[in-house]
C-alpha atoms as a PDB file:
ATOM      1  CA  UNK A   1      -2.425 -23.342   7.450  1.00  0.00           C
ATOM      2  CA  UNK A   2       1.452 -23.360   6.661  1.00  0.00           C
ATOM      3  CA  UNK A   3       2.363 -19.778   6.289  1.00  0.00           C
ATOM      4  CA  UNK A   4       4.032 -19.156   2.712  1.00  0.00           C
ATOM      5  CA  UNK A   5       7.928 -18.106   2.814  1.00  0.00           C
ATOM      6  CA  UNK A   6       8.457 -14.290   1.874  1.00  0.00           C
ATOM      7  CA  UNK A   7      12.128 -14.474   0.437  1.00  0.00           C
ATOM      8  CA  UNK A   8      13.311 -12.164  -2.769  1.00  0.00           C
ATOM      9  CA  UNK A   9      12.712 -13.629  -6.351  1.00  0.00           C
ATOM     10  CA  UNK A  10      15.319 -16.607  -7.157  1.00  0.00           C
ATOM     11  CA  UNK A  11      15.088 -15.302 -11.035  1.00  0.00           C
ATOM     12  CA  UNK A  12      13.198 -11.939 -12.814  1.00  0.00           C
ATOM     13  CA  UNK A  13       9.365 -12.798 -13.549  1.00  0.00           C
ATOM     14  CA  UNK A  14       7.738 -10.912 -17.086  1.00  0.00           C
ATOM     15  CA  UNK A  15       7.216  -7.966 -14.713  1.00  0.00           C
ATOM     16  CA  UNK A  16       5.382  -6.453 -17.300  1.00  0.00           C
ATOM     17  CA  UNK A  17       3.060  -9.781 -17.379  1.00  0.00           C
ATOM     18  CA  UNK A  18       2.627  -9.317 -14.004  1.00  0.00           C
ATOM     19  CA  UNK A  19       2.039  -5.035 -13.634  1.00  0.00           C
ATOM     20  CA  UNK A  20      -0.817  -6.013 -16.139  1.00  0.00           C
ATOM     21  CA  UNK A  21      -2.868  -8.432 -14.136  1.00  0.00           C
ATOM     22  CA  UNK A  22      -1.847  -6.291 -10.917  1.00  0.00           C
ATOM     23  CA  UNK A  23      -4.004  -3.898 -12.591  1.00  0.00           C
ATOM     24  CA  UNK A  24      -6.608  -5.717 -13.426  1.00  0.00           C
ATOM     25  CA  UNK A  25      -6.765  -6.654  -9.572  1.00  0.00           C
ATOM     26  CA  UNK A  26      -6.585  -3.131  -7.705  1.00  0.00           C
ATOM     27  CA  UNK A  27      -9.446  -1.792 -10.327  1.00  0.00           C
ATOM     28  CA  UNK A  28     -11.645  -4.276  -9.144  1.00  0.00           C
ATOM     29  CA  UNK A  29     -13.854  -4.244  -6.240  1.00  0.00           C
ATOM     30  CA  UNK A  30     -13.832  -1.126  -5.121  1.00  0.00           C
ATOM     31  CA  UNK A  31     -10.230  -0.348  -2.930  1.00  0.00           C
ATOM     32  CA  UNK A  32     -11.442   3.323  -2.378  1.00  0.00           C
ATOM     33  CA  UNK A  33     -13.676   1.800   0.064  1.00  0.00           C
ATOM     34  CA  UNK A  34     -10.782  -0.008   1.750  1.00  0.00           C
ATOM     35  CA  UNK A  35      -8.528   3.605   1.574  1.00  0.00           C
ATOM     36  CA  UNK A  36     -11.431   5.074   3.045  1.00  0.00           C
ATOM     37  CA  UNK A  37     -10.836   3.284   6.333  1.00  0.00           C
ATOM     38  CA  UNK A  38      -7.213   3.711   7.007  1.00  0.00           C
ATOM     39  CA  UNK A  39      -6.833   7.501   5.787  1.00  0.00           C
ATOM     40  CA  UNK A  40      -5.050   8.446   9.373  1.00  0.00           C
ATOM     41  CA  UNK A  41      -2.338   6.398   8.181  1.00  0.00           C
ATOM     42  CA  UNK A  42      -1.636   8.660   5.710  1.00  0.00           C
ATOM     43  CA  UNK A  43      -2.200  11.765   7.688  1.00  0.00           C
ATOM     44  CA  UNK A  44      -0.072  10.218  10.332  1.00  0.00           C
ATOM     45  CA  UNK A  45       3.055   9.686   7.966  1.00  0.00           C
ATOM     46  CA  UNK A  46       2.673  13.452   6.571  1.00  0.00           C
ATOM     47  CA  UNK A  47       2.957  14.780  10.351  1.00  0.00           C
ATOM     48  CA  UNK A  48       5.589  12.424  11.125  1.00  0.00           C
ATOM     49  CA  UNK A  49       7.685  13.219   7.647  1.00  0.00           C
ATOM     50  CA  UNK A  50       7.048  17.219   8.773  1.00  0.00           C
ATOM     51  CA  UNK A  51       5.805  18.433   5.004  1.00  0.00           C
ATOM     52  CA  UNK A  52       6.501  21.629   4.755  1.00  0.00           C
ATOM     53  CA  UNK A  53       3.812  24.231   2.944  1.00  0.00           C
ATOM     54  CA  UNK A  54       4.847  25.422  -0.731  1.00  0.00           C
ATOM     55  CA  UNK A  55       7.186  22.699  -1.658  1.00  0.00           C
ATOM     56  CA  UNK A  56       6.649  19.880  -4.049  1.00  0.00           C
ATOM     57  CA  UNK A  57       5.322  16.621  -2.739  1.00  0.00           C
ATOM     58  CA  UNK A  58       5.042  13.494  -4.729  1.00  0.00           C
ATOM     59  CA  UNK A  59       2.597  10.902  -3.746  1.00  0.00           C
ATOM     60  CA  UNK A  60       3.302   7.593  -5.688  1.00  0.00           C
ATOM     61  CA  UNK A  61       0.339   5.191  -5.794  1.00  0.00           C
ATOM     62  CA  UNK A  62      -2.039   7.638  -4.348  1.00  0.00           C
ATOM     63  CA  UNK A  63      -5.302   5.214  -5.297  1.00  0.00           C
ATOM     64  CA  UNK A  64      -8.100   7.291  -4.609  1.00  0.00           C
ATOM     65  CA  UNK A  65      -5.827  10.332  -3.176  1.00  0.00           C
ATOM     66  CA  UNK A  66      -5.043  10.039   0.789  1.00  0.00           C
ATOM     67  CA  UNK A  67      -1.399  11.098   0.988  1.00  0.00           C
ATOM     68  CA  UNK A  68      -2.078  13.479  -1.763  1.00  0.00           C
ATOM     69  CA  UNK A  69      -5.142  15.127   0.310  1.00  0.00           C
ATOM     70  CA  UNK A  70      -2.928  14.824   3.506  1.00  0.00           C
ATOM     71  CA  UNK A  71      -0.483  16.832   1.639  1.00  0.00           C
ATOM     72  CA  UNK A  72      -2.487  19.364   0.005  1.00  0.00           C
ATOM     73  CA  UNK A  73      -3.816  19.928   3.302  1.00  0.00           C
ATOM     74  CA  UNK A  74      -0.552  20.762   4.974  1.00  0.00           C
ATOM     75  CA  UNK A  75      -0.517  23.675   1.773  1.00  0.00           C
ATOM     76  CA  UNK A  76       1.943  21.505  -0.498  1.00  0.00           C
ATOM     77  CA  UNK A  77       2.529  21.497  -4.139  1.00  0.00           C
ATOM     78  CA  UNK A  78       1.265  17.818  -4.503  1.00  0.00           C
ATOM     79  CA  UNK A  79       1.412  15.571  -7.092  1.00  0.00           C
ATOM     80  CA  UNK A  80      -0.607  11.844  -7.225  1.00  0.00           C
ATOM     81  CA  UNK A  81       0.017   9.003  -9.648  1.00  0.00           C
ATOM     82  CA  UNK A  82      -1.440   5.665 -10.043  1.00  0.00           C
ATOM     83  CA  UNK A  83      -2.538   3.016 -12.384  1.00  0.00           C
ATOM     84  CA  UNK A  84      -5.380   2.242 -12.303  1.00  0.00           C
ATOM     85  CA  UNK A  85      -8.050   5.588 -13.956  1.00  0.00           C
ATOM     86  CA  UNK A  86     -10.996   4.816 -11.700  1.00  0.00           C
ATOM     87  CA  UNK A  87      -8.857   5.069  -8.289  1.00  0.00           C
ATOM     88  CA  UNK A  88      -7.215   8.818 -10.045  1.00  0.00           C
ATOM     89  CA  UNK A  89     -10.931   9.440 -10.871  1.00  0.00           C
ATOM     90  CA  UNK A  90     -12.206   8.982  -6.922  1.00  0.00           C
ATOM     91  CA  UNK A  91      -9.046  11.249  -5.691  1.00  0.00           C
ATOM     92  CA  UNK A  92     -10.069  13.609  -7.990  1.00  0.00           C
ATOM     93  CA  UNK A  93     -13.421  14.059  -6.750  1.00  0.00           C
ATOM     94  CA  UNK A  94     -12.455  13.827  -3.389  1.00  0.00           C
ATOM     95  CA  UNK A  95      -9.755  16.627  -4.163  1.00  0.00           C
ATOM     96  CA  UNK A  96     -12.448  18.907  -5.679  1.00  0.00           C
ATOM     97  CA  UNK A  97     -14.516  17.887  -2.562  1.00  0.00           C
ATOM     98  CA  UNK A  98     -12.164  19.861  -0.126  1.00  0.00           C
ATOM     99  CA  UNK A  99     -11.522  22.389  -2.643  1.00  0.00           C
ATOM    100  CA  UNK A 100      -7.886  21.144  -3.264  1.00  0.00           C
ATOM    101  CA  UNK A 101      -5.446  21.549  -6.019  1.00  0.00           C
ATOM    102  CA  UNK A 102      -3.751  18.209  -6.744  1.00  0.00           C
ATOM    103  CA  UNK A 103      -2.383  17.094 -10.300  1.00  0.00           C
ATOM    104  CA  UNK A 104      -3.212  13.764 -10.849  1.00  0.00           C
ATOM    105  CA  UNK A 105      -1.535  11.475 -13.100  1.00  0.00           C
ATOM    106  CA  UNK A 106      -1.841   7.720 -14.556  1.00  0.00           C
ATOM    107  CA  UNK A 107       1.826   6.752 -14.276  1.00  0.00           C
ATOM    108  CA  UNK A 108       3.784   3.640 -13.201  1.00  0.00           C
ATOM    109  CA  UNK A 109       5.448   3.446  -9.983  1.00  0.00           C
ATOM    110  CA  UNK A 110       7.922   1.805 -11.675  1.00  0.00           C
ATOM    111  CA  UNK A 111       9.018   4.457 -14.455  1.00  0.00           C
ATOM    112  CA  UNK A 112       8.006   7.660 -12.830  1.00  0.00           C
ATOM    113  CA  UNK A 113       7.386  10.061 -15.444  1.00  0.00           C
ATOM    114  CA  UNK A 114       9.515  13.194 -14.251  1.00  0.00           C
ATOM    115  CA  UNK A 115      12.885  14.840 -13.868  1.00  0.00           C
ATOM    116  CA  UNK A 116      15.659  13.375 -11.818  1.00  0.00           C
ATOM    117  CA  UNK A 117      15.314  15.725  -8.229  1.00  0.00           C
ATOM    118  CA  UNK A 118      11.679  17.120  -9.139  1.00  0.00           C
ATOM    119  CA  UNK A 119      10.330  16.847  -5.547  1.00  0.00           C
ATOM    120  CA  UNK A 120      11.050  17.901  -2.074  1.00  0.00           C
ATOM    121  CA  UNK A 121       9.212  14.936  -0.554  1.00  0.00           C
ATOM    122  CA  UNK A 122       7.921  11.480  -1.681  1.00  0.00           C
ATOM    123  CA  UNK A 123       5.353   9.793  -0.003  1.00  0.00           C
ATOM    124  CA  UNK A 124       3.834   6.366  -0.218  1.00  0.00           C
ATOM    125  CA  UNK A 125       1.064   4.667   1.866  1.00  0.00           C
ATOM    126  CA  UNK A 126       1.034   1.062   1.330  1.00  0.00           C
ATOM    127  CA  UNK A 127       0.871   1.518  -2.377  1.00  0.00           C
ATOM    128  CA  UNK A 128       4.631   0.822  -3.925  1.00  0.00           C
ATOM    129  CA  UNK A 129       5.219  -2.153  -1.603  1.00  0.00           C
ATOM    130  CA  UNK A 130       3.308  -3.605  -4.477  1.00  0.00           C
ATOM    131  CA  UNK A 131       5.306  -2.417  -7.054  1.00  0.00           C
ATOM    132  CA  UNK A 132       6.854  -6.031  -8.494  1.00  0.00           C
ATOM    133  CA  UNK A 133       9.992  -4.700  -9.192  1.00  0.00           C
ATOM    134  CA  UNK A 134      11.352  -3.681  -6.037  1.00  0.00           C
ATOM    135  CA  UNK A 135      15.003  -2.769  -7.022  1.00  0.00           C
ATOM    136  CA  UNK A 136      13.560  -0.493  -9.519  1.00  0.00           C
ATOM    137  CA  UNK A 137      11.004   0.908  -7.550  1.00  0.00           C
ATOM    138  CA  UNK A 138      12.967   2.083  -4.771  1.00  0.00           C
ATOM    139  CA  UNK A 139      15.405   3.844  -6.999  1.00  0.00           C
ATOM    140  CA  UNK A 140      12.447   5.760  -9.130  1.00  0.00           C
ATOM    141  CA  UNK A 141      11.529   7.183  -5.358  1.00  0.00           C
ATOM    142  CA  UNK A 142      14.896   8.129  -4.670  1.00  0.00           C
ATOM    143  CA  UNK A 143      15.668   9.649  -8.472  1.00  0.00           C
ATOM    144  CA  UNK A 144      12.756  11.915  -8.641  1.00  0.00           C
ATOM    145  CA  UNK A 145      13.280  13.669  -4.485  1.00  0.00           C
ATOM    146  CA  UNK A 146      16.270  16.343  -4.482  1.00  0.00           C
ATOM    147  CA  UNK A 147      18.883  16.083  -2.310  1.00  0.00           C
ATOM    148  CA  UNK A 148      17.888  16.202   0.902  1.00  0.00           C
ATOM    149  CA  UNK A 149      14.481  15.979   0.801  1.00  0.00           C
ATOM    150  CA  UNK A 150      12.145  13.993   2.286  1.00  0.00           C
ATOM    151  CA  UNK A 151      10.939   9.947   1.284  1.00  0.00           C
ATOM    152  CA  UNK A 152       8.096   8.499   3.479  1.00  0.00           C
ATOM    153  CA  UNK A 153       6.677   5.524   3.450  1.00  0.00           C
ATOM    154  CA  UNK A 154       3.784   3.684   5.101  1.00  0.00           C
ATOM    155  CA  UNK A 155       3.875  -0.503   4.304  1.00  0.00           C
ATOM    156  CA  UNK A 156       2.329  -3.479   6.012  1.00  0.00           C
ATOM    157  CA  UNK A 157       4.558  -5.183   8.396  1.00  0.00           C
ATOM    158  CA  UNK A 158       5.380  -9.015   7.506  1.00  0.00           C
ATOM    159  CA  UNK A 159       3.730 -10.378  10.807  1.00  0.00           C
ATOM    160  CA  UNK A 160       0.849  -7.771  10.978  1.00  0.00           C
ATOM    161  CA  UNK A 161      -3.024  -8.665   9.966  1.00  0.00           C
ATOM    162  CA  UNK A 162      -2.598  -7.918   6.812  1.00  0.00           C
ATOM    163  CA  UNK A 163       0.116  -9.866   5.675  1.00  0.00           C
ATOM    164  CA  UNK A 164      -1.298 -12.671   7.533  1.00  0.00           C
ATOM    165  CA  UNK A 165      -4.029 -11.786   4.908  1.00  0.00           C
ATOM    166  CA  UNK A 166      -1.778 -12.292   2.008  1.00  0.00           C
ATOM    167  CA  UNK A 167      -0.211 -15.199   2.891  1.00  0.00           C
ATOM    168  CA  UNK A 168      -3.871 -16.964   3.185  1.00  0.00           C
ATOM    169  CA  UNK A 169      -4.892 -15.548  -0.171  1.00  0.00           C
ATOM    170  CA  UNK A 170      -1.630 -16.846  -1.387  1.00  0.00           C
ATOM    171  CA  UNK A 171      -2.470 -20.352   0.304  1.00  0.00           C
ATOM    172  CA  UNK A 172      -5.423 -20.578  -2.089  1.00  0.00           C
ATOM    173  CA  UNK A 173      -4.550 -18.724  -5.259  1.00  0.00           C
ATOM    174  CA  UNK A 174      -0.621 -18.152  -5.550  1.00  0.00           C
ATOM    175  CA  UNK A 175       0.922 -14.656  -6.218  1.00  0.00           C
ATOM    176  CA  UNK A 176       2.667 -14.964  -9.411  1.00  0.00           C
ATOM    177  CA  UNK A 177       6.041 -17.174  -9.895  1.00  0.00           C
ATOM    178  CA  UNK A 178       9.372 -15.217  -9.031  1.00  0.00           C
ATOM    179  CA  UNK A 179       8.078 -12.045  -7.643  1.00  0.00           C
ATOM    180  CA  UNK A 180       8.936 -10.753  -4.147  1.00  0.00           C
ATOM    181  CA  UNK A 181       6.360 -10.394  -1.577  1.00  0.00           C
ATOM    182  CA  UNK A 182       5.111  -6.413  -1.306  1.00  0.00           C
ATOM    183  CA  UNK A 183       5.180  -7.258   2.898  1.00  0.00           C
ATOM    184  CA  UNK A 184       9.485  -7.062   2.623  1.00  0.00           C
ATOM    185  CA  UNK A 185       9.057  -3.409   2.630  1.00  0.00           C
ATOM    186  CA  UNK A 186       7.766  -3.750   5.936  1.00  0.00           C
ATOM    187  CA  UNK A 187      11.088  -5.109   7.087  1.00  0.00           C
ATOM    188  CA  UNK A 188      13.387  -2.439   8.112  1.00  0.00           C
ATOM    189  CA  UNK A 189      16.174  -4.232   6.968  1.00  0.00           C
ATOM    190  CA  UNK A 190      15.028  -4.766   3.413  1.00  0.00           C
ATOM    191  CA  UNK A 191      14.192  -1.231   3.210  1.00  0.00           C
ATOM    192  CA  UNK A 192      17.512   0.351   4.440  1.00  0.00           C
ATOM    193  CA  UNK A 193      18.719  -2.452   1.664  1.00  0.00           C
ATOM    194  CA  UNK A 194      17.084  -1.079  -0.994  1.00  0.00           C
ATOM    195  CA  UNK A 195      17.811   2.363  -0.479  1.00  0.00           C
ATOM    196  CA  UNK A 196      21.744   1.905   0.030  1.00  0.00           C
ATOM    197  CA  UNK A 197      23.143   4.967   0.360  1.00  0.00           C
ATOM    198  CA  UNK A 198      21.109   6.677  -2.108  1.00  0.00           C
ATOM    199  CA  UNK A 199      19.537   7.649   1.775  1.00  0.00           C
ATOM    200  CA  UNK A 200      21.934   9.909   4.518  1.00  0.00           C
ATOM    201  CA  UNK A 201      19.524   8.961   7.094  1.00  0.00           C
ATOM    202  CA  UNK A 202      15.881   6.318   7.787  1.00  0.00           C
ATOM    203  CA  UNK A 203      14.474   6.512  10.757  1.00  0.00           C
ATOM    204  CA  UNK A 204      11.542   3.697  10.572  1.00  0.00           C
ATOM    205  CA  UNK A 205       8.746   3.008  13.428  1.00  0.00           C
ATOM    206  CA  UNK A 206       6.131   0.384  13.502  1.00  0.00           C
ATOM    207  CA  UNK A 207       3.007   1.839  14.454  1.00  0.00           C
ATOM    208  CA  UNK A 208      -0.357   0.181  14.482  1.00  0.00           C
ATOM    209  CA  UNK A 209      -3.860   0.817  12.764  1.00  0.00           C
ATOM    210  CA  UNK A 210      -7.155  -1.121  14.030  1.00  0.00           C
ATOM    211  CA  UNK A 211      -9.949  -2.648  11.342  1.00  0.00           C
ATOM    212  CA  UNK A 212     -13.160  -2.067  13.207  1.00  0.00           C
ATOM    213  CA  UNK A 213     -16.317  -4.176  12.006  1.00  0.00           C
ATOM    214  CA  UNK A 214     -19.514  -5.715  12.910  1.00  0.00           C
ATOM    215  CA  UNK A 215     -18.023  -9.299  12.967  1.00  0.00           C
ATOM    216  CA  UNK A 216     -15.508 -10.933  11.663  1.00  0.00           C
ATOM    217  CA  UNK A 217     -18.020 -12.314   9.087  1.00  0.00           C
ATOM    218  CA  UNK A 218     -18.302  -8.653   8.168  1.00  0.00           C
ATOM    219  CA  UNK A 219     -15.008  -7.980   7.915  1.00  0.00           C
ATOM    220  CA  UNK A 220     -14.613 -10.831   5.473  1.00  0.00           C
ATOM    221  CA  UNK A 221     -17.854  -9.575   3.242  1.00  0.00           C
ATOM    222  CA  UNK A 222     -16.368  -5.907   3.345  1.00  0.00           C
ATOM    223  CA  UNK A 223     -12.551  -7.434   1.885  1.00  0.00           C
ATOM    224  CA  UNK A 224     -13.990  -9.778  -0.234  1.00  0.00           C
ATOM    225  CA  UNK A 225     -16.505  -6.891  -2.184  1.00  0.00           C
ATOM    226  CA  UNK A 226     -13.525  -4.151  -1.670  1.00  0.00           C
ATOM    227  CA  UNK A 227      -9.793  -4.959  -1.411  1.00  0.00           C
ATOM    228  CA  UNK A 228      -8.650  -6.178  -5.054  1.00  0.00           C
ATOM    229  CA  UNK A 229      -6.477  -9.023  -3.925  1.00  0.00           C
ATOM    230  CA  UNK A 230      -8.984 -11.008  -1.825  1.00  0.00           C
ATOM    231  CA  UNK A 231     -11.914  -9.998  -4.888  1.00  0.00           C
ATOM    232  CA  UNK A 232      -9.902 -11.254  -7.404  1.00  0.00           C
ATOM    233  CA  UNK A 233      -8.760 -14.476  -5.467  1.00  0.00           C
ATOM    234  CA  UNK A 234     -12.723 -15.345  -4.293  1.00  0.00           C
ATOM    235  CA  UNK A 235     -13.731 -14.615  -8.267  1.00  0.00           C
ATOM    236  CA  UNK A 236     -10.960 -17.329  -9.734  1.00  0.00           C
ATOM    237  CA  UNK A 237     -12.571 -20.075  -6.796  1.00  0.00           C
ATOM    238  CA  UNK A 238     -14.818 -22.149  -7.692  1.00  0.00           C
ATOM    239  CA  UNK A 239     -17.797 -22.721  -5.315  1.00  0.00           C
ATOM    240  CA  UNK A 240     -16.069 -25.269  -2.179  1.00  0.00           C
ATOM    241  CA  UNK A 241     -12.613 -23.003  -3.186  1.00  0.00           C
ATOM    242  CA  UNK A 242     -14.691 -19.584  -2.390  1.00  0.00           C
ATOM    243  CA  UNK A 243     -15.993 -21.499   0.796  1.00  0.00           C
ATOM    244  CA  UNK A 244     -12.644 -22.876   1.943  1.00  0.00           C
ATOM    245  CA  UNK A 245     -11.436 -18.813   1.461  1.00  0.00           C
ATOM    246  CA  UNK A 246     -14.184 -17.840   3.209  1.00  0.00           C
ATOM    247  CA  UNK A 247     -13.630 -19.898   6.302  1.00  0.00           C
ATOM    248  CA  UNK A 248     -10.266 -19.411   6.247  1.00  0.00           C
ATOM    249  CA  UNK A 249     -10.758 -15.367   6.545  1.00  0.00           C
ATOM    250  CA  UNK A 250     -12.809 -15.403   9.239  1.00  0.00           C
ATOM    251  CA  UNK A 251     -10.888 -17.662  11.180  1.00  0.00           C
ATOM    252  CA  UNK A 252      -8.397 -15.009  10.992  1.00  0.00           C
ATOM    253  CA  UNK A 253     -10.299 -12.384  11.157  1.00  0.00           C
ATOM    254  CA  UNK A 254     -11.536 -13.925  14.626  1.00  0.00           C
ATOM    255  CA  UNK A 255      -7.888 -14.721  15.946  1.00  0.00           C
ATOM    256  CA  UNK A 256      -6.690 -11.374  15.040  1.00  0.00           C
ATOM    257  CA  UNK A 257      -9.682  -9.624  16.945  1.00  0.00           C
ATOM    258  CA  UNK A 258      -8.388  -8.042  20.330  1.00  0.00           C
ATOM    259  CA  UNK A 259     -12.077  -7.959  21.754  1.00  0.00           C
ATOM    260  CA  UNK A 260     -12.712 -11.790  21.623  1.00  0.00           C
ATOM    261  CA  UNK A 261     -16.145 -11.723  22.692  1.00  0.00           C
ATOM    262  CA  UNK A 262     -17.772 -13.147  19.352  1.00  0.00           C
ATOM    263  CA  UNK A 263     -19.414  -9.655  18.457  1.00  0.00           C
ATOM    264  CA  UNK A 264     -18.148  -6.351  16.763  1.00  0.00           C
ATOM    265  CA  UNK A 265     -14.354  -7.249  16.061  1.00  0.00           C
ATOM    266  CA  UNK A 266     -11.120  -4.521  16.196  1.00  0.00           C
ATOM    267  CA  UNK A 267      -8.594  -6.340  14.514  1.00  0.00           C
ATOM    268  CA  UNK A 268      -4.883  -4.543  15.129  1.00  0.00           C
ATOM    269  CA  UNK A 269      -2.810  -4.484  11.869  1.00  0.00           C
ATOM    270  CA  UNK A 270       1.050  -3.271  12.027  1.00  0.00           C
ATOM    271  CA  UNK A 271       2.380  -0.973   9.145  1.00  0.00           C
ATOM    272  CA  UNK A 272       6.432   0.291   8.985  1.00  0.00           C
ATOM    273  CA  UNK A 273       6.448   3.826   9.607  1.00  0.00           C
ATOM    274  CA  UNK A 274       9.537   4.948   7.508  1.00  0.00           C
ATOM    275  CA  UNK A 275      10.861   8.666   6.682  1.00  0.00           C
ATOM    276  CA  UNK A 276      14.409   8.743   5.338  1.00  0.00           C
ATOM    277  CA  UNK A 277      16.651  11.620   4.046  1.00  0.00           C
ATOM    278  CA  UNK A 278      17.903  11.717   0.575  1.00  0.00           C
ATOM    279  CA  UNK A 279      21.602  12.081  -0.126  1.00  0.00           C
END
C-alpha cells in the first residue's frame, strides 16, 4: 500500500466543518482506553520539561487527564481542556481518584479561552497535533505561556507506528480535503516553523514508546473498539471494506512487531519529544 503524501494544505478547508466531525470521532470508542496505555509519555515529557511545584500549568487536549495528572502530581496549578465532555468526565474521575485538584474545561485548542501569558508551562501529549488549524494552534500555545515559560509537547513522529497507522486509515477512508496531516508536528522542522520566534529556544528528542498485546490480531481488536480514528473509519466500511481494514492492520501490526515470533507482539512507536522556551 502506497503511503499517502503528508504536505501542508494547498487552500483553507471549513475548519469548523472539520473540528465538528473531529469530535464526533475522538468521543467514540472509548480513547481513554488507548490514553490508558501510553500515560509514561506524559509523565516522561513533565520530567523532561522540569515543572516546577506552585506554578500554573496548562494542559491542552488533556482527553481523559494524563499530562494534567502528571502535573498535578509534580504539585502544579494545572489546568485541562478538551472537546469532547466524556474524555473531561474520565480525567475528572481519575483526578478525584488520586485526590487531585485539576480544573477542567471543555474548550477548543484552537481558541483557548484565557488571558494572553496566563501560564508558566503548556503541555500537550499527542493531542493538538490534531488540531486542523495548525498556524492557529501553535500561536494559541504560545499566547496563553508568559514569557519565558515553558511549552512541551509530545506528537507522533511521521515514520513511527502510528503514523504508519494513519496513513492506512487514510488509504481506506480519506482525512478530510485540504487539511494538514497532525504527524507534521512530529517533524522538528515544522515545529521550529510554526513557532518562529515566538520561541528563544526548542530543544526536541525523539524518544520511543512500545504497544504491547496478545497478537497483532489483538492489537487490531483493541484500536478498532478504542482509538476514534480507526472506530470511526471501520464503522463508515462496509462489510469486504471493514475486512480489507482489518487485514491491512494486522499486516502492520505484524511488520511493526520487534518480537517476530507470531505470538504476543511489542510494536515500537516514535513520538517528538519537544520542550521550547517562550520569548
Amino acid at each position: 500500500m502506497t503511503p499517502t503524501p503528508i504536505d501542508s494544505p494547498a487552500a483553507a478547508p471549513d475548519f469548523a466543518a472539520v473540528k465538528t466531525r473531529q469530535q464526533a470521532m475522538w468521543a467514540s470508542g472509548d480513547y481513554s482506553a488507548v490514553a490508558a496505555t501510553i500515560h509514561v509519555i506524559a509523565e516522561r515529557l513533565a520530567d523532561h520539561a522540569d515543572l516546577v511545584a506552585g506554578t500554573k500549568v496548562l494542559d491542552v487536549a488533556t482527553g481523559s487527564g494524563n499530562a494534567a495528572l502528571a502535573a498535578a502530581r509534580y504539585g502544579c496549578e494545572v489546568t485541562g481542556i478538551d472537546y469532547v465532555p466524556a474524555l473531561l468526565e474520565r480525567a475528572r474521575r481519575r483526578a478525584e481518584a488520586e485526590g487531585l485538584d485539576i480544573d477542567l474545561l471543555e474548550a477548543d485548542a484552537e481558541a483557548l479561552p484565557f488571558a494572553d501569558a496566563s501560564f508558566d508551562a503548556v503541555l500537550s501529549v499527542v493531542g493538538v497535533m490534531f488540531a486542523p488549524d495548525q498556524a492557529k494552534a501553535a500561536a494559541e500555545l504560545v499566547r496563553v505561556c508568559r514569557p519565558g515559560g515553558t511549552i512541551a509537547l509530545a506528537s507522533w513522529t511521521p515514520d513511527s507506528f502510528i503514523g504508519r497507522l494513519l496513513r492506512t486509515v487514510g488509504a481506506h477512508v480519506p482525512p478530510p480535503a485540504g487539511v494538514a496531516s497532525p504527524i507534521r508536528w512530529g517533524d522538528e522542522e515544522v515545529v521550529r516553523e510554526l513557532f518562529g520566534d515566538e520561541v528563544a529556544s526548542l530543544h526536541a528528542r525523539e524518544r520511543t514508546y512500545t504497544f504491547r498485546f496478545a497478537s497483532a490480531a489483538s492489537f487490531v481488536d483493541f484500536f478498532l473498539t478504542h482509538y476514534g480514528p480507526t472506530h470511526k473509519a471501520f464503522e463508515a466500511l462496509d462489510a469486504d471494506g471493514r475486512a480489507a481494514l482489518r487485514a491491512d492492520l494486522e499486516a502492520l501490526a505484524a511488520d511493526g512487531d520487534r518480537r517476530k515470533d507470531g505470538g504476543a507482539v511489542a510494536i515500537p512507536a516514535s513520538y517528538l519529544e519537544v520542550v521550547a522556551t517562550r520569548a
